[in-house]
C-alpha atoms as a PDB file:
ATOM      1  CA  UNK A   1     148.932 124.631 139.053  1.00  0.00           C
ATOM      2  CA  UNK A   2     147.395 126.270 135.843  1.00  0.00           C
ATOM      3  CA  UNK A   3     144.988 124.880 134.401  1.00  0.00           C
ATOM      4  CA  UNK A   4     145.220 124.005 130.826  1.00  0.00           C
ATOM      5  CA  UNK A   5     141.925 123.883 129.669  1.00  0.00           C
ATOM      6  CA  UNK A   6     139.823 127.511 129.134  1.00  0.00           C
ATOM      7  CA  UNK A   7     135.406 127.706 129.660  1.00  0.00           C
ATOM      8  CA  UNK A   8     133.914 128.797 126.675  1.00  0.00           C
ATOM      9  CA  UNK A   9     117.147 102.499 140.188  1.00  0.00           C
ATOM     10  CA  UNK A  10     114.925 102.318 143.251  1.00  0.00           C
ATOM     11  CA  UNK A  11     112.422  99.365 144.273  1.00  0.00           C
ATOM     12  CA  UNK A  12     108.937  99.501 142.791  1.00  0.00           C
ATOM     13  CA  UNK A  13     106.043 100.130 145.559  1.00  0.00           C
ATOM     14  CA  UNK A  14     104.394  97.286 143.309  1.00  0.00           C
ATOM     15  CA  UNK A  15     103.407  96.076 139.595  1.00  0.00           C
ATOM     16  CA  UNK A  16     100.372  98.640 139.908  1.00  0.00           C
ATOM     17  CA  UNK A  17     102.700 101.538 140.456  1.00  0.00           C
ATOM     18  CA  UNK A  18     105.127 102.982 138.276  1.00  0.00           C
ATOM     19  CA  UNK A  19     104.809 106.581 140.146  1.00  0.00           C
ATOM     20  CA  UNK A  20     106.671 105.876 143.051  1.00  0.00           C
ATOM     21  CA  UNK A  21     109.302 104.414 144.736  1.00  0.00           C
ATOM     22  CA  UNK A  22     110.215 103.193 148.494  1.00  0.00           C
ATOM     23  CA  UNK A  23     112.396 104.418 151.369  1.00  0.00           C
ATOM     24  CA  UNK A  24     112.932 102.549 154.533  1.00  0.00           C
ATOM     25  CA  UNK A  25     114.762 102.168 157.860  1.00  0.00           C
ATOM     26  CA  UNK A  26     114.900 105.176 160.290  1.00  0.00           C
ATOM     27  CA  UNK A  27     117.406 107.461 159.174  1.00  0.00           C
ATOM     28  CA  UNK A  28     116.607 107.393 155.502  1.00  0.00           C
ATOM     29  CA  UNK A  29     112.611 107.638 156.639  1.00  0.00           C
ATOM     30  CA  UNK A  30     113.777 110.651 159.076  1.00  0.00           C
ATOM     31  CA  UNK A  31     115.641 112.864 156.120  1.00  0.00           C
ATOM     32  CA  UNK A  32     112.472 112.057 153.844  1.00  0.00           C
ATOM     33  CA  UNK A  33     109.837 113.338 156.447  1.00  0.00           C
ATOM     34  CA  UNK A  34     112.450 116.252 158.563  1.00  0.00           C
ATOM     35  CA  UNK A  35     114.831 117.646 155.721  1.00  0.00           C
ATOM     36  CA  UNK A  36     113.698 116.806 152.559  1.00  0.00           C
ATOM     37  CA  UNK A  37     111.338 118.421 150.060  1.00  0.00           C
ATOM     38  CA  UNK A  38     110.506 115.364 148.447  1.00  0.00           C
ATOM     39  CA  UNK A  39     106.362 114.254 148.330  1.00  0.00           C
ATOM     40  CA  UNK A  40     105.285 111.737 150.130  1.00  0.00           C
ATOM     41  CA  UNK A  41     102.641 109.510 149.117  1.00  0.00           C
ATOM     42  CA  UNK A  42     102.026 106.897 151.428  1.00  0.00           C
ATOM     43  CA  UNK A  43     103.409 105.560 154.510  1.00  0.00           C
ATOM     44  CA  UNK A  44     103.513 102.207 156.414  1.00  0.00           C
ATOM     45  CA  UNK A  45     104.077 101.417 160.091  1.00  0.00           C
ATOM     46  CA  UNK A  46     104.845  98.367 161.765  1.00  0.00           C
ATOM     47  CA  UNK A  47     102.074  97.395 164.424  1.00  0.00           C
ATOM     48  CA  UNK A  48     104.421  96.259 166.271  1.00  0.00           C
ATOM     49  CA  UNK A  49     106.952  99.085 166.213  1.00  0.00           C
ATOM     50  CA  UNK A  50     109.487  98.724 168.818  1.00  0.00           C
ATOM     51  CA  UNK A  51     110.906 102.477 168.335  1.00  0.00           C
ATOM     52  CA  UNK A  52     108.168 104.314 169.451  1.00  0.00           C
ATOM     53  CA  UNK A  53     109.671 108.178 169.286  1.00  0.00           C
ATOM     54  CA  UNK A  54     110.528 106.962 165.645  1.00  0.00           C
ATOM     55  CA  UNK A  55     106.358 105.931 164.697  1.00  0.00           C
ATOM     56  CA  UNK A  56     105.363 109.197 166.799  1.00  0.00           C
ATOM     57  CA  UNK A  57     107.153 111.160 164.121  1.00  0.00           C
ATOM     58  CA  UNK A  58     106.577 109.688 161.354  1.00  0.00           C
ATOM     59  CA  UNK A  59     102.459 109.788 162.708  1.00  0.00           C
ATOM     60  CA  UNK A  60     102.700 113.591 163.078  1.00  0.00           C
ATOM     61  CA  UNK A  61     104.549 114.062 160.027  1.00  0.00           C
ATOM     62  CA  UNK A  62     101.526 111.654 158.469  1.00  0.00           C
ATOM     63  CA  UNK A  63      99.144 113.785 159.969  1.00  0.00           C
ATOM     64  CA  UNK A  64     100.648 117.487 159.195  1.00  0.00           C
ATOM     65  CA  UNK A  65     101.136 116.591 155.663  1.00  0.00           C
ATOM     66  CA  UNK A  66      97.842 114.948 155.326  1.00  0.00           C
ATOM     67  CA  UNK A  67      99.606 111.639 154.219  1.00  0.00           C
ATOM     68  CA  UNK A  68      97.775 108.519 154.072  1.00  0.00           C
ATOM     69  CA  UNK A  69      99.457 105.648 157.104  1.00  0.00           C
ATOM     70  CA  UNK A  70      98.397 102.126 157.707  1.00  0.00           C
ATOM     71  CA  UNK A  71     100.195 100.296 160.579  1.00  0.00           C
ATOM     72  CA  UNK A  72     100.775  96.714 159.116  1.00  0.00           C
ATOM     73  CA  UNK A  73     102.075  93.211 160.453  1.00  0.00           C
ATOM     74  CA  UNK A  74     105.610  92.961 159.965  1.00  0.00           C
ATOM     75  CA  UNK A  75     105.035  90.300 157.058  1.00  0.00           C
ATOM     76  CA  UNK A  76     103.481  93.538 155.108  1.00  0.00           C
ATOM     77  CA  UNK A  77     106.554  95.466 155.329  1.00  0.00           C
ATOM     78  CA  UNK A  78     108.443  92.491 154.809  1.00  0.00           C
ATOM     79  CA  UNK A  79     106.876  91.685 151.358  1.00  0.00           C
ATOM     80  CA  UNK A  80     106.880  95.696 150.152  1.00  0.00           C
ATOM     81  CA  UNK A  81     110.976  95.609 150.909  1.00  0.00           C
ATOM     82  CA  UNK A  82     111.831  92.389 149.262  1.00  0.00           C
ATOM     83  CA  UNK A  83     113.120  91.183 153.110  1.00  0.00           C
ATOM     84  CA  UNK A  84     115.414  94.363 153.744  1.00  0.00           C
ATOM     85  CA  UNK A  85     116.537  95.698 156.896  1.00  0.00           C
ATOM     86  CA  UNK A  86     112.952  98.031 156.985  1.00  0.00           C
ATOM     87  CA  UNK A  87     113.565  99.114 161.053  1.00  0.00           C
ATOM     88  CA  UNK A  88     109.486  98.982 161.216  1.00  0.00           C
ATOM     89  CA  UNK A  89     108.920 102.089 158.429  1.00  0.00           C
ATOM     90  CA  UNK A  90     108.220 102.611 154.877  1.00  0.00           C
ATOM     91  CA  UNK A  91     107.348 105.420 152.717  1.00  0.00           C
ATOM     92  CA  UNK A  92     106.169 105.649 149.326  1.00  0.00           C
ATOM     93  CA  UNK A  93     107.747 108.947 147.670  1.00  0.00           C
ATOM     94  CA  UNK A  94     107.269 110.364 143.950  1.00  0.00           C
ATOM     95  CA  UNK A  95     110.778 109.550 142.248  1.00  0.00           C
ATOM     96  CA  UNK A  96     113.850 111.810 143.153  1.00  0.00           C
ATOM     97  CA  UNK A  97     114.368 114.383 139.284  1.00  0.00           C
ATOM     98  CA  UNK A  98     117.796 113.384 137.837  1.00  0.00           C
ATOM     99  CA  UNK A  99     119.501 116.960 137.062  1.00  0.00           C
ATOM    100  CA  UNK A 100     121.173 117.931 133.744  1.00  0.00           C
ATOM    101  CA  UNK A 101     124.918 117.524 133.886  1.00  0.00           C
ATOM    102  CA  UNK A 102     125.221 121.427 133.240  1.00  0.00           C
ATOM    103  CA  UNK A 103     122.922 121.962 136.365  1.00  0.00           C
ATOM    104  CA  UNK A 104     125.088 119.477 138.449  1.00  0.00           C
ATOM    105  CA  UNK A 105     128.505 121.267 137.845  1.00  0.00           C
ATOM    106  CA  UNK A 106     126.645 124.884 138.003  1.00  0.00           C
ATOM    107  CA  UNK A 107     125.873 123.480 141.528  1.00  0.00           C
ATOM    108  CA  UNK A 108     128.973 122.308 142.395  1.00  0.00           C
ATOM    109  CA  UNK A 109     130.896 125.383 141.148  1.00  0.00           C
ATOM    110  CA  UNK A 110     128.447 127.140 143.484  1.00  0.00           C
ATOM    111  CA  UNK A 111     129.843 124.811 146.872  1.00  0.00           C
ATOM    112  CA  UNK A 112     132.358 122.340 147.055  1.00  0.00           C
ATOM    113  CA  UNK A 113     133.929 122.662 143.380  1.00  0.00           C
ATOM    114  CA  UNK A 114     134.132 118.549 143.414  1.00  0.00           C
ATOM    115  CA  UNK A 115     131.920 116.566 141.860  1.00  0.00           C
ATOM    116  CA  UNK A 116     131.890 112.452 141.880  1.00  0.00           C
ATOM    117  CA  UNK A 117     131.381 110.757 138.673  1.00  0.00           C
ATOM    118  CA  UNK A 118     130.414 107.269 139.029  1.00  0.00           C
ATOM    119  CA  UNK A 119     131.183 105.146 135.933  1.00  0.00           C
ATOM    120  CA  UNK A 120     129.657 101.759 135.214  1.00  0.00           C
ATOM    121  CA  UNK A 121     128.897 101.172 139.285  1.00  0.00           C
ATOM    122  CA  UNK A 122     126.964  97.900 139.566  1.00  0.00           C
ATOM    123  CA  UNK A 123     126.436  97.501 143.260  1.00  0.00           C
ATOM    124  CA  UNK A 124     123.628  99.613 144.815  1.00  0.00           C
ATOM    125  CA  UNK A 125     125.847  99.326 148.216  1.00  0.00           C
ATOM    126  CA  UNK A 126     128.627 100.729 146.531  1.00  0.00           C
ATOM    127  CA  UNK A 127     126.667 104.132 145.488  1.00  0.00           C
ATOM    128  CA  UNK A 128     125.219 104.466 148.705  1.00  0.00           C
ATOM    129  CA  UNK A 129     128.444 104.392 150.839  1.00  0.00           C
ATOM    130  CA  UNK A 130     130.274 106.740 148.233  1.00  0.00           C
ATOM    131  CA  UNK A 131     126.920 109.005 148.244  1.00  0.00           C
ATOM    132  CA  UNK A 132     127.038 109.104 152.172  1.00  0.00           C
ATOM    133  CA  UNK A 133     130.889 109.346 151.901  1.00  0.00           C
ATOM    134  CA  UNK A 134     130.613 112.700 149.086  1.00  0.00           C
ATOM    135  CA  UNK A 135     128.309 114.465 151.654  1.00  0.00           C
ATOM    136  CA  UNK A 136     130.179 113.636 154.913  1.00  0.00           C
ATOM    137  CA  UNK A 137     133.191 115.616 153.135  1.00  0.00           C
ATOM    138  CA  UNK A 138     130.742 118.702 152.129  1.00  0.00           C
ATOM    139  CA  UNK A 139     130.119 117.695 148.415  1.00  0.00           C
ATOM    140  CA  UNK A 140     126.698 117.341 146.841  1.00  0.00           C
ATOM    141  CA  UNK A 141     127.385 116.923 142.857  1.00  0.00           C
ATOM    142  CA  UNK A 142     127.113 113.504 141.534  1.00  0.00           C
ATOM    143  CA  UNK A 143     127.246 112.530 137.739  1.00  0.00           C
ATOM    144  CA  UNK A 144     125.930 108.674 137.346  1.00  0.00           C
ATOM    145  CA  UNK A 145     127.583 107.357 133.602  1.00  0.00           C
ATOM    146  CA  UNK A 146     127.425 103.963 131.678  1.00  0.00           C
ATOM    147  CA  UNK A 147     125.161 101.652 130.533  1.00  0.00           C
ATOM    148  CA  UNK A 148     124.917  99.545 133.412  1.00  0.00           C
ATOM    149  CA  UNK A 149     125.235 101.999 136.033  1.00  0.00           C
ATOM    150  CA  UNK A 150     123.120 101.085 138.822  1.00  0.00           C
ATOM    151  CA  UNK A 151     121.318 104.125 139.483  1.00  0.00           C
ATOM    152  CA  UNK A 152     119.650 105.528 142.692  1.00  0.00           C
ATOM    153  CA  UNK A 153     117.220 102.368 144.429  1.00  0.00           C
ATOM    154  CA  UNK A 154     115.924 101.727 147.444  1.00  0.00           C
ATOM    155  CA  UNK A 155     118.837 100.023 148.562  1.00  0.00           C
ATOM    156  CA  UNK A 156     121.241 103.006 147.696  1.00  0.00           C
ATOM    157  CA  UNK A 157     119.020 105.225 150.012  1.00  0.00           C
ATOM    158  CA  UNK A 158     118.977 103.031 153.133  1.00  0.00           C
ATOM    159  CA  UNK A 159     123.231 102.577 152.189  1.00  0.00           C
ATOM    160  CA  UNK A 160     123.300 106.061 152.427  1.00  0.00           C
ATOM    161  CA  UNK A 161     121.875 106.595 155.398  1.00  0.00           C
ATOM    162  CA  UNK A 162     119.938 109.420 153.855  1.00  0.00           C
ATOM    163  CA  UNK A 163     122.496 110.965 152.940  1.00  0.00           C
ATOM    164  CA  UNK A 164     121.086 111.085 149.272  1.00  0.00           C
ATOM    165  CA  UNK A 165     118.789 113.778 149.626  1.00  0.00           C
ATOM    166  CA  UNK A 166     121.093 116.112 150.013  1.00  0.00           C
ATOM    167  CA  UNK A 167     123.001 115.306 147.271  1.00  0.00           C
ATOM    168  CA  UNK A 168     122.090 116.357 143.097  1.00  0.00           C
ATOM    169  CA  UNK A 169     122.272 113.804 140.760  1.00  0.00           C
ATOM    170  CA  UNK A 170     122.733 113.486 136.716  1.00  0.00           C
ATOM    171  CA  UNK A 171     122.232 110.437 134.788  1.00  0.00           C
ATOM    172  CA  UNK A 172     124.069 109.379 131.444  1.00  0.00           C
ATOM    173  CA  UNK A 173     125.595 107.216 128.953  1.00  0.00           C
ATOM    174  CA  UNK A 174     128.699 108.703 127.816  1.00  0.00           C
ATOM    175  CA  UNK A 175     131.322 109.372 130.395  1.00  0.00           C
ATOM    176  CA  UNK A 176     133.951 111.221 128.204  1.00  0.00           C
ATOM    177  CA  UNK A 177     131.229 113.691 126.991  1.00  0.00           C
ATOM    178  CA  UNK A 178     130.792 114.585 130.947  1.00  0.00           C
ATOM    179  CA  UNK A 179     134.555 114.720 131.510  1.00  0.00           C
ATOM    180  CA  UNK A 180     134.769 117.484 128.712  1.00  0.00           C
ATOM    181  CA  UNK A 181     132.319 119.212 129.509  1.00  0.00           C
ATOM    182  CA  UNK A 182     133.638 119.141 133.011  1.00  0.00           C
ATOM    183  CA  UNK A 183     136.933 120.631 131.282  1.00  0.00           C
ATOM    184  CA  UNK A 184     134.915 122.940 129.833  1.00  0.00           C
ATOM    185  CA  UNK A 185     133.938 125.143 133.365  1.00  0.00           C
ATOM    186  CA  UNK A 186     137.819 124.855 134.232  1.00  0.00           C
ATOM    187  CA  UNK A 187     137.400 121.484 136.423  1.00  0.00           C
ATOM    188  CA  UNK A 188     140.351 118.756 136.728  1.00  0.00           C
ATOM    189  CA  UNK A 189     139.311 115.617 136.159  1.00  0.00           C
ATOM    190  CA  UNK A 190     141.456 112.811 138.023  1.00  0.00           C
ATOM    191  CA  UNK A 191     140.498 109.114 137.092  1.00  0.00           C
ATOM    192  CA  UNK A 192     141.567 106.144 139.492  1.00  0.00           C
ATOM    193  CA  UNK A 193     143.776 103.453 138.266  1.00  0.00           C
ATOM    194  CA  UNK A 194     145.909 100.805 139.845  1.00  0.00           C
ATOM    195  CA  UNK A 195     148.118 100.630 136.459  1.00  0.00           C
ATOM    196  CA  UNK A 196     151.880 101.699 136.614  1.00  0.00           C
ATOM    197  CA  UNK A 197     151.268 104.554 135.323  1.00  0.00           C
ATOM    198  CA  UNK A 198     148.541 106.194 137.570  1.00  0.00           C
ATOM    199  CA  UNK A 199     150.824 108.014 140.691  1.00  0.00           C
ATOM    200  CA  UNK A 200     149.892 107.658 144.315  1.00  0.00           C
ATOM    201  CA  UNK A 201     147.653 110.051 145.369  1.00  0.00           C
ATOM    202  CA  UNK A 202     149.913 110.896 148.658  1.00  0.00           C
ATOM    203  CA  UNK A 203     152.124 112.099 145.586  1.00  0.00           C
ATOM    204  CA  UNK A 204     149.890 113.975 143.521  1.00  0.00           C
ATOM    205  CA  UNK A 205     149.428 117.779 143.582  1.00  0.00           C
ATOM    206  CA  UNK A 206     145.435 117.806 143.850  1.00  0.00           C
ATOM    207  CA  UNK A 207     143.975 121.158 142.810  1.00  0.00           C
ATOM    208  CA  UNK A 208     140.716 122.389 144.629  1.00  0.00           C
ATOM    209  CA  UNK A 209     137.858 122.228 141.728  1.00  0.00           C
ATOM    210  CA  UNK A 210     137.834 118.653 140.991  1.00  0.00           C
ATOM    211  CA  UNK A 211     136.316 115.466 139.708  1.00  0.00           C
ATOM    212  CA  UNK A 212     136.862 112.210 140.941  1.00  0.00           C
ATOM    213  CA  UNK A 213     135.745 109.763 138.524  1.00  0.00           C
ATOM    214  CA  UNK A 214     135.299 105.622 140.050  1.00  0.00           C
ATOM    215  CA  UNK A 215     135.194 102.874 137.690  1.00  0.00           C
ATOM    216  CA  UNK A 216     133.738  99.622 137.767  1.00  0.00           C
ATOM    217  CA  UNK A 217     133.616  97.285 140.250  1.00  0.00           C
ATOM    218  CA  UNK A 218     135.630  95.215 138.350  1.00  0.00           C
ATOM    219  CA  UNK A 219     136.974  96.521 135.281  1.00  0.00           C
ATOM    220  CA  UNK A 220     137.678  99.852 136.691  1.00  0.00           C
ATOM    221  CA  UNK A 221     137.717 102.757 134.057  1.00  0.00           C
ATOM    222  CA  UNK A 222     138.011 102.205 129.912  1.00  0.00           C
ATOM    223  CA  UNK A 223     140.794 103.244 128.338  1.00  0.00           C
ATOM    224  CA  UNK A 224     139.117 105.864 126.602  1.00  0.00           C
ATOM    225  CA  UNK A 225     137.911 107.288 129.801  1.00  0.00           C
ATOM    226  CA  UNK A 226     141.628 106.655 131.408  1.00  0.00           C
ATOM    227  CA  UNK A 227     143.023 109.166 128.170  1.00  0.00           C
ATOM    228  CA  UNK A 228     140.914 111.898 129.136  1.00  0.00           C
ATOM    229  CA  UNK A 229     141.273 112.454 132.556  1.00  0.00           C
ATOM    230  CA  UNK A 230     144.012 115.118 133.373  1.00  0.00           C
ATOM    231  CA  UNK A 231     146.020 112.586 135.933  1.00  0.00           C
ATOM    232  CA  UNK A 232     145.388 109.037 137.326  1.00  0.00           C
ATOM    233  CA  UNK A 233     146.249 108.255 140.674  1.00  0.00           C
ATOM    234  CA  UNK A 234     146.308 105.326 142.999  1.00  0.00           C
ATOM    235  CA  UNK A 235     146.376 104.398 146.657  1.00  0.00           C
ATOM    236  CA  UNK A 236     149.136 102.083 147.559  1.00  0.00           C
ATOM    237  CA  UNK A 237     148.580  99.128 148.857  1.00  0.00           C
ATOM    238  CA  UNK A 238     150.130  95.827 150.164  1.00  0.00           C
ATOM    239  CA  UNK A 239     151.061  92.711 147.720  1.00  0.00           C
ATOM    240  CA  UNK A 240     149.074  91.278 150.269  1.00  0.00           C
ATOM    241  CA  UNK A 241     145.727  92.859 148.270  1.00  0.00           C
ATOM    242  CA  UNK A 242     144.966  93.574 144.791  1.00  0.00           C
ATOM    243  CA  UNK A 243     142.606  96.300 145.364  1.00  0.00           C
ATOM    244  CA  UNK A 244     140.321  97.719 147.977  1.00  0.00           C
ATOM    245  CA  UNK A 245     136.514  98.121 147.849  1.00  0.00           C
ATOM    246  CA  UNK A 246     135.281 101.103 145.152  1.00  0.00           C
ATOM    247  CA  UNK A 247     133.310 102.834 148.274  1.00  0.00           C
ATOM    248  CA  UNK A 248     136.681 102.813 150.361  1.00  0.00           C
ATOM    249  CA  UNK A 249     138.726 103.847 148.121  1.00  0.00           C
ATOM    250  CA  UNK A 250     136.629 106.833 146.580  1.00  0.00           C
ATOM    251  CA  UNK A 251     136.784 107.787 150.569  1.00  0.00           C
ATOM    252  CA  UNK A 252     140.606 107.603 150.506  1.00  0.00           C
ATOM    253  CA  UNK A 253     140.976 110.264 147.350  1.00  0.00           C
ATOM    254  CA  UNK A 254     138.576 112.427 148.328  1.00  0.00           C
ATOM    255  CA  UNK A 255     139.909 113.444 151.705  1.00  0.00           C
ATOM    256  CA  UNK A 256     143.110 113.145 150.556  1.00  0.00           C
ATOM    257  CA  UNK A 257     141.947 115.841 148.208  1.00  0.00           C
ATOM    258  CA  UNK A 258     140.002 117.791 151.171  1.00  0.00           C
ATOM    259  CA  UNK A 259     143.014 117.395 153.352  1.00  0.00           C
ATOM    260  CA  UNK A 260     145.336 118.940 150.290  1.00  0.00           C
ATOM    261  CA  UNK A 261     142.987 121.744 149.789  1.00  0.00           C
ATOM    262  CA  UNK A 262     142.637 122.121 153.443  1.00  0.00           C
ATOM    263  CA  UNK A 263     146.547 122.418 153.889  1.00  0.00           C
ATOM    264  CA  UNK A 264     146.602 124.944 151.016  1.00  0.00           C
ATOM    265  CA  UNK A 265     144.487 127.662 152.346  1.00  0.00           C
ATOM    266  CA  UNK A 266     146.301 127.622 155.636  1.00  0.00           C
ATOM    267  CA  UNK A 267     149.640 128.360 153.560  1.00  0.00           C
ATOM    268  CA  UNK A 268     147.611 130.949 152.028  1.00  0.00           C
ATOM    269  CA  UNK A 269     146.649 132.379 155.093  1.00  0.00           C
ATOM    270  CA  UNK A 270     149.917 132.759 156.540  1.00  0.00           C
ATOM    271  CA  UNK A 271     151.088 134.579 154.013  1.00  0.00           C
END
């Protein structure tokens, strides 16, 4: 395939603090304190804690670090996570640095050569599972566009599973200005649709340095934004279902994609 184109929100700690946000439940508490870089501020245990090996870590990571802990009554934790699933943990962290969009693709360019571009998601859910989904298939370049694009929360860490921190992130309004400069460094962009025109993905010839760019939960991707994208594909489906979830489908393309890529190196190979 040649290409045609040449290069020239997370939860508030509370109403006192606008310096730092909150990550909870054990494996998004574990990447924080074991593989991240990130700086922890503050940390709160359960009193209570029924996963002991999981509050001895946390302690010694408290205590190494010289981080500030309070073990709490569960009603504590409780009241800091608006009622979430909390697993007896939370931390207070400075907020994660949203990258340029130049330093996103540099990075990508550098690793997996596909980057996600997330346009207009709503549900914090949604992000998380395709965040935990990108990084499960080796990628690590997202690009967050719209106006009413959720952003990275509190609940899209604990959806990811931690997954997040190993992931770079831009943040921006205008979603055609990313896809050309995505053009720009020599990167097919491939927009989902479930319009007559998009062609199944099982059909599609999918080139290795990608971007896979998921529309709204329920509006799916402008026209503008469909008009720019080199090729829009779709996963069939039944007539039993109009469409599947934004987070499972996003997983469908993009190891369809690995598993094209995959299948082309081995041809390569052998010859």
């Amino acid at each position: 395939m040649t290409k045609k184109y040449k290069s020239n929100k997370f939860v508030k700690e509370d109403s006192q603090s606008t310096n730092s946000e909150l990550v909870f439940g054990k494996n998004p508490v574990l990447e924080v304190v074991e593989n991240s870089k990130l700086q922890v501020n503050k940390i709160w245990l359960s009193e209570n804690a029924r996963d002991q090996n999981l509050k001895e870590r946390v302690i010694s990571f408290a205590k190494e670090k010289k981080v500030p802990y309070s073990l709490v009554p569960e009603n504590k934790l409780a009241s800091l996570t608006k009622n979430q699933n909390h697993q007896g943990v939370v931390l207070s962290i400075s907020p994660i640095q949203y990258k340029s969009v130049t330093e996103v693709i540099q990075s990508a360019i550098n690793s997996s050569k596909i980057i996600l571009v997330a346009h207009e998601i709503e549900d914090a859910h949604n992000i998380g599972a395709m965040i935990r989904t990108f990084v499960a298939g080796g990628g690590s370049g997202v690009v967050l566009t719209g106006r009413t694009n959720i952003g990275i929360n509190a609940t899209t860490i604990k959806t990811s599973a931690g997954a997040l921190f190993h992931a770079d992130f831009a943040r921006v309004t205008n979603c055609v200005n990313v896809i050309n400069e995505l053009k720009k460094n020599d990167f097919w962009v491939v927009g989902t649709d479930n319009s007559e025109i998009a062609k199944s993905i099982y059909d599609t010839n999918l080139p290795e340095k990608i971007a896979i760019v998921m529309g709204n939960e329920h509006e799916g991707l402008g026209e503008l934004i469909k008009k720019n994208c080199d090729f829009l594909v779709k996963i069939p489906v039944s007539g039993k279902v109009d469409s599947l979830n934004v987070s499972v489908a996003f997983g469908i393309v993009l190891f369809e994609i690995l598993r094209c890529v995959s299948l082309r190196a081995k041809r390569s190979n052998l010859t």
